[in-house]
C-alpha atoms as a PDB file:
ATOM      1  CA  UNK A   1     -14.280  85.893  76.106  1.00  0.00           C
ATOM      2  CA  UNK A   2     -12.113  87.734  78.722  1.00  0.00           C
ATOM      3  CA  UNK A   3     -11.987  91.138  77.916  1.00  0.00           C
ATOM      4  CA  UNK A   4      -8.442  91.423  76.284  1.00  0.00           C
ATOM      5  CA  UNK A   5      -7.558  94.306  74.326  1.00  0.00           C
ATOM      6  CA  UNK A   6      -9.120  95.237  71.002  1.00  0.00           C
ATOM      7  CA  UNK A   7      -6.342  96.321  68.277  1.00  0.00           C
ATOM      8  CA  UNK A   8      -7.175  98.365  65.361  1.00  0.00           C
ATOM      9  CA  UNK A   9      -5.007  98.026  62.310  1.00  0.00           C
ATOM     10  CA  UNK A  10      -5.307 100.932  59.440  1.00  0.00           C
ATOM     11  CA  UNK A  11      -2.785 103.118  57.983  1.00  0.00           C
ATOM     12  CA  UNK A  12      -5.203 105.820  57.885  1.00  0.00           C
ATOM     13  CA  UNK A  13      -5.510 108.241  61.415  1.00  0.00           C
ATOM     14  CA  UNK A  14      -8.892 109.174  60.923  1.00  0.00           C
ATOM     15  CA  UNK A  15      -9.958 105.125  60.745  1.00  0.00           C
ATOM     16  CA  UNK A  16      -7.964 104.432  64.006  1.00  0.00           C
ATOM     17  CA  UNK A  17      -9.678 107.348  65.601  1.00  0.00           C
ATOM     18  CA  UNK A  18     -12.912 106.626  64.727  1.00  0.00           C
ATOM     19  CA  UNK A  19     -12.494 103.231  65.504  1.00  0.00           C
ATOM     20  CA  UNK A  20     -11.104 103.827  69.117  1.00  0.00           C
ATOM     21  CA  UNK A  21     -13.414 106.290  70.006  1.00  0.00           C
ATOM     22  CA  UNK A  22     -16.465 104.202  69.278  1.00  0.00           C
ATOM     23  CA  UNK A  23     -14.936 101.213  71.631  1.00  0.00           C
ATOM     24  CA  UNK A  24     -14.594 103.506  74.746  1.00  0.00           C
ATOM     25  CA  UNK A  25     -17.917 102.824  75.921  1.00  0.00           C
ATOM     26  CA  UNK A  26     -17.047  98.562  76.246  1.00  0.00           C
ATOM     27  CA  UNK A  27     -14.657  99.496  78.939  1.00  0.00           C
ATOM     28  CA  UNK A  28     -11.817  97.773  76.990  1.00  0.00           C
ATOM     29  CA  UNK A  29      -7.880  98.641  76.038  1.00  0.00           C
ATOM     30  CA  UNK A  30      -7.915  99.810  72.706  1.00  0.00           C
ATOM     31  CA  UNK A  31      -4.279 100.005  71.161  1.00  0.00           C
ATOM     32  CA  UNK A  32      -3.589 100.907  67.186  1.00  0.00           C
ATOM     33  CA  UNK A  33      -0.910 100.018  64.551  1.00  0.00           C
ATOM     34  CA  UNK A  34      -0.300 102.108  61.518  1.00  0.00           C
ATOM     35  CA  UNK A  35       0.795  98.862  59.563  1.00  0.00           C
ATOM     36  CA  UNK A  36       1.433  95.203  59.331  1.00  0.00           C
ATOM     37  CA  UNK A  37       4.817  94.940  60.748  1.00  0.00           C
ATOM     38  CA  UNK A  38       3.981  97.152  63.552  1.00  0.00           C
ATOM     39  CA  UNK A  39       0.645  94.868  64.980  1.00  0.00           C
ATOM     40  CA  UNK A  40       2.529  91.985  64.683  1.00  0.00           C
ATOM     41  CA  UNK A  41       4.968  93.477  66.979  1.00  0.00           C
ATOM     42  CA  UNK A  42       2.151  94.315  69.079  1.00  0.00           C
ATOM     43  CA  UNK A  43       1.015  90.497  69.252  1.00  0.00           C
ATOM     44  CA  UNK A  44       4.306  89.836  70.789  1.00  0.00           C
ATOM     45  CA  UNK A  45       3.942  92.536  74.092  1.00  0.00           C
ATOM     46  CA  UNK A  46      -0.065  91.724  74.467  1.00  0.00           C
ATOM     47  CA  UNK A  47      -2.806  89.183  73.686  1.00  0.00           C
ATOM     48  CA  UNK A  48      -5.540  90.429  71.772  1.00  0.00           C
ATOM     49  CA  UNK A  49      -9.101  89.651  72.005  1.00  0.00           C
ATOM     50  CA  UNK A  50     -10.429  91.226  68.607  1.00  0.00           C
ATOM     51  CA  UNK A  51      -8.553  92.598  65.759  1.00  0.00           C
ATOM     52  CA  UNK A  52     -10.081  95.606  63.322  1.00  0.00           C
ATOM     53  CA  UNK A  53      -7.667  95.210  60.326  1.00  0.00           C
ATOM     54  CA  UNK A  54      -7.434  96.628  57.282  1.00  0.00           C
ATOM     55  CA  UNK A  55      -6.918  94.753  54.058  1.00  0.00           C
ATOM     56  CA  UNK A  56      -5.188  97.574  51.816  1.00  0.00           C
ATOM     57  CA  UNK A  57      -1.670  99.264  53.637  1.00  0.00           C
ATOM     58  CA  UNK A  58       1.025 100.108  52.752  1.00  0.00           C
ATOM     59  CA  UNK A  59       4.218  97.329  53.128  1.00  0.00           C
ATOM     60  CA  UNK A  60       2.574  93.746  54.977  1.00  0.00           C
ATOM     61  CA  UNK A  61      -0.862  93.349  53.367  1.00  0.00           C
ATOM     62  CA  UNK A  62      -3.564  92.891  55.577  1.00  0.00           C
ATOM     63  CA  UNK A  63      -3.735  89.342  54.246  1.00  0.00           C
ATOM     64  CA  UNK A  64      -0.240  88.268  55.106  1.00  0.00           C
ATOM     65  CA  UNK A  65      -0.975  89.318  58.747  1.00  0.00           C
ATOM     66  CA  UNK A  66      -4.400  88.108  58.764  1.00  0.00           C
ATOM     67  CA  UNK A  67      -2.372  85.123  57.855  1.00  0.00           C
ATOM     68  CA  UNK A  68       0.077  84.956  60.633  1.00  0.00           C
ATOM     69  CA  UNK A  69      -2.201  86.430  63.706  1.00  0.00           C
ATOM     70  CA  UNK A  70      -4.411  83.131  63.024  1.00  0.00           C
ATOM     71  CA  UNK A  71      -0.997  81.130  62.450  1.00  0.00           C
ATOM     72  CA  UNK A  72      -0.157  81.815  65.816  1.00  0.00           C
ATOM     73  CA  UNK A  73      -2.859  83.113  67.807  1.00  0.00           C
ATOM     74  CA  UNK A  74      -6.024  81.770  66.841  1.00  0.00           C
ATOM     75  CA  UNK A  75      -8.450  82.690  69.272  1.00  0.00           C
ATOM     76  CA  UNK A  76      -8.112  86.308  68.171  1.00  0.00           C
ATOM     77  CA  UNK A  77     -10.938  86.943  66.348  1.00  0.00           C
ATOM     78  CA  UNK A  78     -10.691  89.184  63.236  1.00  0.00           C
ATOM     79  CA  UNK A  79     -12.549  91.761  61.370  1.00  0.00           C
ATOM     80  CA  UNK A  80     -11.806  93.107  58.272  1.00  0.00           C
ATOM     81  CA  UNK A  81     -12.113  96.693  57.333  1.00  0.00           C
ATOM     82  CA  UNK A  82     -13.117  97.172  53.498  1.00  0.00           C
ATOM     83  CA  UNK A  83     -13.045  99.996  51.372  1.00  0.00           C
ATOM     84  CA  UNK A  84     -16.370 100.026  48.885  1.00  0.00           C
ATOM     85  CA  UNK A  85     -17.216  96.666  49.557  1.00  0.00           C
ATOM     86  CA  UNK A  86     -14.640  94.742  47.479  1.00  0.00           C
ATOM     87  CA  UNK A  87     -12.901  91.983  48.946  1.00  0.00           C
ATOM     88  CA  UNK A  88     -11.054  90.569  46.352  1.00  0.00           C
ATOM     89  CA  UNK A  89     -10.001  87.635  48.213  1.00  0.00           C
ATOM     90  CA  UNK A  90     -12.983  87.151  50.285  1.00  0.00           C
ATOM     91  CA  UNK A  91     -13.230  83.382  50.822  1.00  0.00           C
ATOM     92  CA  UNK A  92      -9.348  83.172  51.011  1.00  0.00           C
ATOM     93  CA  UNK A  93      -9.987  85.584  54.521  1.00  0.00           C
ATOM     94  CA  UNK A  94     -12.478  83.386  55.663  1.00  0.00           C
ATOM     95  CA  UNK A  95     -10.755  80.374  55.171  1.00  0.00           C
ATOM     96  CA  UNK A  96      -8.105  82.397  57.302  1.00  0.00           C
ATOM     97  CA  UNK A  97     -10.985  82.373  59.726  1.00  0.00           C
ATOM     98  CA  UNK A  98     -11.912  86.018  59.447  1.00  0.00           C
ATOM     99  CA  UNK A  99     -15.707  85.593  59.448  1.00  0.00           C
ATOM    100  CA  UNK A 100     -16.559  89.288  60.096  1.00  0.00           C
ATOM    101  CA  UNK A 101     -16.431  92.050  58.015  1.00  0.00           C
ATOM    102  CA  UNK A 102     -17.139  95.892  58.133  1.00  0.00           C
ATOM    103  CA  UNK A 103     -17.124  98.422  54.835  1.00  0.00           C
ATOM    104  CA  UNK A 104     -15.560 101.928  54.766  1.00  0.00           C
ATOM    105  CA  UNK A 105     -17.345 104.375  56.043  1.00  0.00           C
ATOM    106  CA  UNK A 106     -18.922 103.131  59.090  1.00  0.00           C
ATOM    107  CA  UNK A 107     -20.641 104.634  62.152  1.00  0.00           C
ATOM    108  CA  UNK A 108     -19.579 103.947  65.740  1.00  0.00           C
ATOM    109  CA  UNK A 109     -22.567 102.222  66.340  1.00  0.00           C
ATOM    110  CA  UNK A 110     -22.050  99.945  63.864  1.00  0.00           C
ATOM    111  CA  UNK A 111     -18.486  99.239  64.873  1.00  0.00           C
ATOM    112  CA  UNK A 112     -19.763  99.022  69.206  1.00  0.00           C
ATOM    113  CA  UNK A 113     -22.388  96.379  67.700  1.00  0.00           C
ATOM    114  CA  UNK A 114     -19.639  94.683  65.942  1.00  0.00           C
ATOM    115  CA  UNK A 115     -17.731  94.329  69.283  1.00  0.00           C
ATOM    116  CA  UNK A 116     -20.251  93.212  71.083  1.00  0.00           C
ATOM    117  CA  UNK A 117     -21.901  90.452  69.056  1.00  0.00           C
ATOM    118  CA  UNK A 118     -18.126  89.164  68.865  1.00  0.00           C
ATOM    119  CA  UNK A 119     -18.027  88.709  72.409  1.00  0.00           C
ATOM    120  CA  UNK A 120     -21.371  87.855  73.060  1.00  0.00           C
ATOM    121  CA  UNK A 121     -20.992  84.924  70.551  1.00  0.00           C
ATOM    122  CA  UNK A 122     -18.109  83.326  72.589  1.00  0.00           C
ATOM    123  CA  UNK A 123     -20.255  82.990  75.410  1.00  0.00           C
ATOM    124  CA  UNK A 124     -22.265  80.288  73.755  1.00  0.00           C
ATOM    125  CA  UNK A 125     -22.400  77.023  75.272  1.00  0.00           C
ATOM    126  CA  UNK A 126     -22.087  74.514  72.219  1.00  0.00           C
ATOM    127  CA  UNK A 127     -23.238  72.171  73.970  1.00  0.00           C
ATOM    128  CA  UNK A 128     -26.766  72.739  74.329  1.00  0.00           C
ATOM    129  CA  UNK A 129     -27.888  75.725  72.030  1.00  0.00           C
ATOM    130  CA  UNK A 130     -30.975  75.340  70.653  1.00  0.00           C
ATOM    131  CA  UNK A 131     -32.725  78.503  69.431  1.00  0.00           C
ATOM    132  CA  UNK A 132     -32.120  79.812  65.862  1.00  0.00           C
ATOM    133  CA  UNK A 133     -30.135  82.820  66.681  1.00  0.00           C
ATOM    134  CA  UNK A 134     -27.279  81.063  69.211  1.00  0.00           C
ATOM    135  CA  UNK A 135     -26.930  78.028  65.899  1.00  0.00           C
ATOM    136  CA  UNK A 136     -26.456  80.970  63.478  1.00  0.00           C
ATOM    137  CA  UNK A 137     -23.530  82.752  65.962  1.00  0.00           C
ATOM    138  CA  UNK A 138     -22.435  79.635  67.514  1.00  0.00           C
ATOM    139  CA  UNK A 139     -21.228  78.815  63.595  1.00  0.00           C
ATOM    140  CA  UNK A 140     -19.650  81.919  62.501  1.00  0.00           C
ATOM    141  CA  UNK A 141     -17.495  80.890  65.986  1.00  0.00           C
ATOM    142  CA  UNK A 142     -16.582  77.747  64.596  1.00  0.00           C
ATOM    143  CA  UNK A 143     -15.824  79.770  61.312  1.00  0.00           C
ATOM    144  CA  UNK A 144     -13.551  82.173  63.341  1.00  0.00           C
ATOM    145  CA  UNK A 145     -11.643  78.866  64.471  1.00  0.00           C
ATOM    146  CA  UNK A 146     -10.942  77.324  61.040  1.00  0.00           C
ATOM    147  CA  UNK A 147     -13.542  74.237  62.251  1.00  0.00           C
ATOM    148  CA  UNK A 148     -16.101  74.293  59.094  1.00  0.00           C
ATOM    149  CA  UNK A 149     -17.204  71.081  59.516  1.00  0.00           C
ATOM    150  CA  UNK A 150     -18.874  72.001  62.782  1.00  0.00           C
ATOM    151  CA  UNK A 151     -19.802  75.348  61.018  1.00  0.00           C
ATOM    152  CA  UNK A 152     -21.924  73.560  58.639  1.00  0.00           C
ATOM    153  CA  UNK A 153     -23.662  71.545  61.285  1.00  0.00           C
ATOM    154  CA  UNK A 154     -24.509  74.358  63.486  1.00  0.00           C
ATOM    155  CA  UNK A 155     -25.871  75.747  60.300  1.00  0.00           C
ATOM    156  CA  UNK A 156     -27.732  72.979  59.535  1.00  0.00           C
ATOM    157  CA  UNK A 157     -29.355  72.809  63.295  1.00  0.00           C
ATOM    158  CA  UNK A 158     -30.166  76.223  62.459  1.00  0.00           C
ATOM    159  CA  UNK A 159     -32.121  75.492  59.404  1.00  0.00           C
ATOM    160  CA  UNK A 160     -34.010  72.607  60.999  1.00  0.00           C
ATOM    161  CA  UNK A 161     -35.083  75.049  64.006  1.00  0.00           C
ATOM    162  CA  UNK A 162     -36.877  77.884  61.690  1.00  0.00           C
ATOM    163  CA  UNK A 163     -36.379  76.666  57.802  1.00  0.00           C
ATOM    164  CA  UNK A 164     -38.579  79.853  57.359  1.00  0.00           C
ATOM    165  CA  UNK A 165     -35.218  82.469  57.688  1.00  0.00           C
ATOM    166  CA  UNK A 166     -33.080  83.596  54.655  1.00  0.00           C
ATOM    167  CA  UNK A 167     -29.792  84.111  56.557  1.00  0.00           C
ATOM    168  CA  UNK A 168     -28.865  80.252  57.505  1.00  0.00           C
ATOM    169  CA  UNK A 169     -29.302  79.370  54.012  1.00  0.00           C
ATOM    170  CA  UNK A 170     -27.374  82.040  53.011  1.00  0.00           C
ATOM    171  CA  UNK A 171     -24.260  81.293  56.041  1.00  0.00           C
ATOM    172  CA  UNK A 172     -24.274  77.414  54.381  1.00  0.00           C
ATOM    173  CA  UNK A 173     -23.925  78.821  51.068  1.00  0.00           C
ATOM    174  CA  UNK A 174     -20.367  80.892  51.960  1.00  0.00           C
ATOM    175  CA  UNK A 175     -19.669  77.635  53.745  1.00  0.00           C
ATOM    176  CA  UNK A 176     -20.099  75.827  50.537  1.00  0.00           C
ATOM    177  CA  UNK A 177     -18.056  78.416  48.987  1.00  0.00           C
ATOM    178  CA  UNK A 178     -15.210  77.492  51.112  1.00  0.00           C
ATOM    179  CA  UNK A 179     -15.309  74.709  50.193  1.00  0.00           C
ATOM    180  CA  UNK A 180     -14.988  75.304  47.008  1.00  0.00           C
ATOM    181  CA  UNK A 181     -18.641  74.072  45.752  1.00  0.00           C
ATOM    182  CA  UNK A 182     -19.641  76.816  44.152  1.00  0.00           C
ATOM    183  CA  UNK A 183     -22.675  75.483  42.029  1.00  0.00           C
ATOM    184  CA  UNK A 184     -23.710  73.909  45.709  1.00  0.00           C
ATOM    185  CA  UNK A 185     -23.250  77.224  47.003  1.00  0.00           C
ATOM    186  CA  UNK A 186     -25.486  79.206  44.272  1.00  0.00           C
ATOM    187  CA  UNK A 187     -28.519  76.995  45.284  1.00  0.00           C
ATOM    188  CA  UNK A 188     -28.643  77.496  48.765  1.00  0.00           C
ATOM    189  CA  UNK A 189     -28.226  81.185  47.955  1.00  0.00           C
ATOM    190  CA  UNK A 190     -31.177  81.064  45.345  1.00  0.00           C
ATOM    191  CA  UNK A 191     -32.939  79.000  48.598  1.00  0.00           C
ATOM    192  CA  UNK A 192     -32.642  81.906  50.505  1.00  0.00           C
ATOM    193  CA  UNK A 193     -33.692  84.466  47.685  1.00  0.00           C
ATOM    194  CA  UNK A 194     -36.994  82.159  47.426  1.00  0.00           C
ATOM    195  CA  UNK A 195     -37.712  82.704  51.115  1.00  0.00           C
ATOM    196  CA  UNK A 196     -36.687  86.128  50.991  1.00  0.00           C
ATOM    197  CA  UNK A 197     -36.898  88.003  47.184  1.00  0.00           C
ATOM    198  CA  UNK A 198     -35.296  91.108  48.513  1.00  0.00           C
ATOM    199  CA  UNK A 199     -32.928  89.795  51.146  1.00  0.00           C
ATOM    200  CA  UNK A 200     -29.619  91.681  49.955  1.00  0.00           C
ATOM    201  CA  UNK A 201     -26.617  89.421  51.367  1.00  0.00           C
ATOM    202  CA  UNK A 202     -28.322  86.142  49.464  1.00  0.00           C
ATOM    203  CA  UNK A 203     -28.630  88.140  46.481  1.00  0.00           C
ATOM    204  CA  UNK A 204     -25.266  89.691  46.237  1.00  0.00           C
ATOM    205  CA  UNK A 205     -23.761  86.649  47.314  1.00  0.00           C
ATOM    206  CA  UNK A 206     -25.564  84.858  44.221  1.00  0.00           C
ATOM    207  CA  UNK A 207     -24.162  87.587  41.713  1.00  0.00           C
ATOM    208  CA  UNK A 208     -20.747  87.910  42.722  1.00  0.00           C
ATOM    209  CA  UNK A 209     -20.368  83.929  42.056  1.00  0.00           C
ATOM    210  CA  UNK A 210     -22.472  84.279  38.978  1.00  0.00           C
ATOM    211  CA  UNK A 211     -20.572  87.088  37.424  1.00  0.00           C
ATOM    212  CA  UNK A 212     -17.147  86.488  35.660  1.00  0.00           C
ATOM    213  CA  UNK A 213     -14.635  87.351  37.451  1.00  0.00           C
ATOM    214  CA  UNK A 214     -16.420  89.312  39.697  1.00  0.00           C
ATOM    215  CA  UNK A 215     -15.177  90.325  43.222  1.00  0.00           C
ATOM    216  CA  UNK A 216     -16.941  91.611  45.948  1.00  0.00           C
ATOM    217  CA  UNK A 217     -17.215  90.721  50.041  1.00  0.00           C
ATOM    218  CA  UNK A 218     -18.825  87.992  51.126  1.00  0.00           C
ATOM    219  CA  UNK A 219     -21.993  88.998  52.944  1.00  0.00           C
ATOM    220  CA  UNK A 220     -22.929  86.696  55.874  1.00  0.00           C
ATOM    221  CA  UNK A 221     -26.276  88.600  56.154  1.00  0.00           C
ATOM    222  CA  UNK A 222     -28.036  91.275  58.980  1.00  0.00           C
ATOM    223  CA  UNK A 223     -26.920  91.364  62.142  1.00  0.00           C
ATOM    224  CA  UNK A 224     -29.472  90.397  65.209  1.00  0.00           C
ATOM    225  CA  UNK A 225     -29.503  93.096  67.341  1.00  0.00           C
ATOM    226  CA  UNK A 226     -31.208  96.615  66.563  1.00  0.00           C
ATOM    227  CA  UNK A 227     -28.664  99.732  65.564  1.00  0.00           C
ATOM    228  CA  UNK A 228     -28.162 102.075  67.908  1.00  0.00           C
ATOM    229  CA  UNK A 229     -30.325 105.471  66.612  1.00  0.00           C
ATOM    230  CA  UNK A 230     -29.086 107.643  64.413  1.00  0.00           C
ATOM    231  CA  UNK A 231     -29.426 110.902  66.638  1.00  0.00           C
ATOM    232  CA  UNK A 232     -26.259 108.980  68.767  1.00  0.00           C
ATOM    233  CA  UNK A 233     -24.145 108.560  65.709  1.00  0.00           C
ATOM    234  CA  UNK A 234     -24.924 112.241  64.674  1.00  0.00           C
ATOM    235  CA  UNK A 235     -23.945 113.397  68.248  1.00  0.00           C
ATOM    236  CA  UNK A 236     -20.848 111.396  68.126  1.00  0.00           C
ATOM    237  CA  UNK A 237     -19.790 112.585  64.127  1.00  0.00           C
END
């Protein structure tokens, strides 16, 4: 991905900051928007590469531009900011094609990680990925671009290449969600759960479609790469 501009979307000052600061080290623009209207105005004066937006402001919900940014510019890629993990609608974002998410509060490290697995998982060559890892990202891609058939088959390649690893049972099972087979969905979570008896995103996934009317994010499971250490987050609080 060329390295457009990163917007960051939140009606609170402290989440912009926070947000912006933690980008400086990618070498990247960084612009912010206290609402809705005013990042859509945004899209019209710059191209954005990756969007950090907020679900709950004030005025134009962070749906309804979620909505129109992949309307009209759909190789943006989008990440949601949360507030305690409650997404109420969760699969309605990722059929939107907003396949990443990040929960209130957050380090920088975990927001620089974010980044970077974004635009390290656009330089995947479809064509010929093999390994477990490049299936897993190259399908969250196809997620970001609305193209869930593909999803599902990278997901699929993934499983055949280690069947031993929680988290590609777990991606097919919010795939399944999407598509609106949720009893389809429940087994591949309970799949992952039998691999895996304390992986957490399987096992939250499998009681938020369990419970009645029970909402909650949609967890696509652990990232790859290793946190940065906590003495850098403490020196950058």
């Amino acid at each position: 991905m060329k390295k457009y501009p990163i917007l960051v979307v939140d009606d609170e000052k402290n989440i912009r900051l926070t947000v912006s600061r933690a980008l400086e080290s990618l070498d990247m623009p960084v612009q912010t928007a206290v609402n809705g209207e005013a990042a859509l105005q945004k899209f019209h004066e710059h191209v954005f590469g990756i969007v950090f937006l907020d679900l709950k402001m004030p005025g134009m919900d962070g749906m309804t531009v979620l909505h129109r940014i992949k309307e009209n510019w759909p190789q943006t890629r989008v990440v949601i900011i949360t507030a305690h993990g409650t997404v109420e609608s969760a699969v309605e974002a990722m059929k939107l094609g907003a396949v990443d998410f990040i929960q209130k509060p957050f380090s920088p490290a975990e927001i620089r990680k974010l980044a970077t697995d974004i635009l390290d998982r656009e330089t995947i060559d479809e064509d010929c990925p093999s390994d477990y890892r490049s299936m897993i990202e190259l399908s969250k891609r196809h997620i970001s671009d609305r193209n869930f058939a593909a999803a599902r088959e990278a997901v699929r390649k993934a499983i055949a290449a280690d069947p031993a690893q929680p988290e590609a049972y777990n991606l097919l099972g919010v795939l399944l969600e999407i598509k609106k087979e949720r009893l389809e969905a429940q087994k591949f979570y309970r799949a992952a759960i039998d691999i895996d008896p304390t992986f957490k995103p399987a096992l939250a996934n499998l009681d938020r479609t369990t419970s009645w009317n029970k909402f909650g994010k949609i967890d696509l499971g652990p990232d790859h790469k290793e946190h940065e250490s906590r003495d850098e987050d403490e020196d950058e609080k």
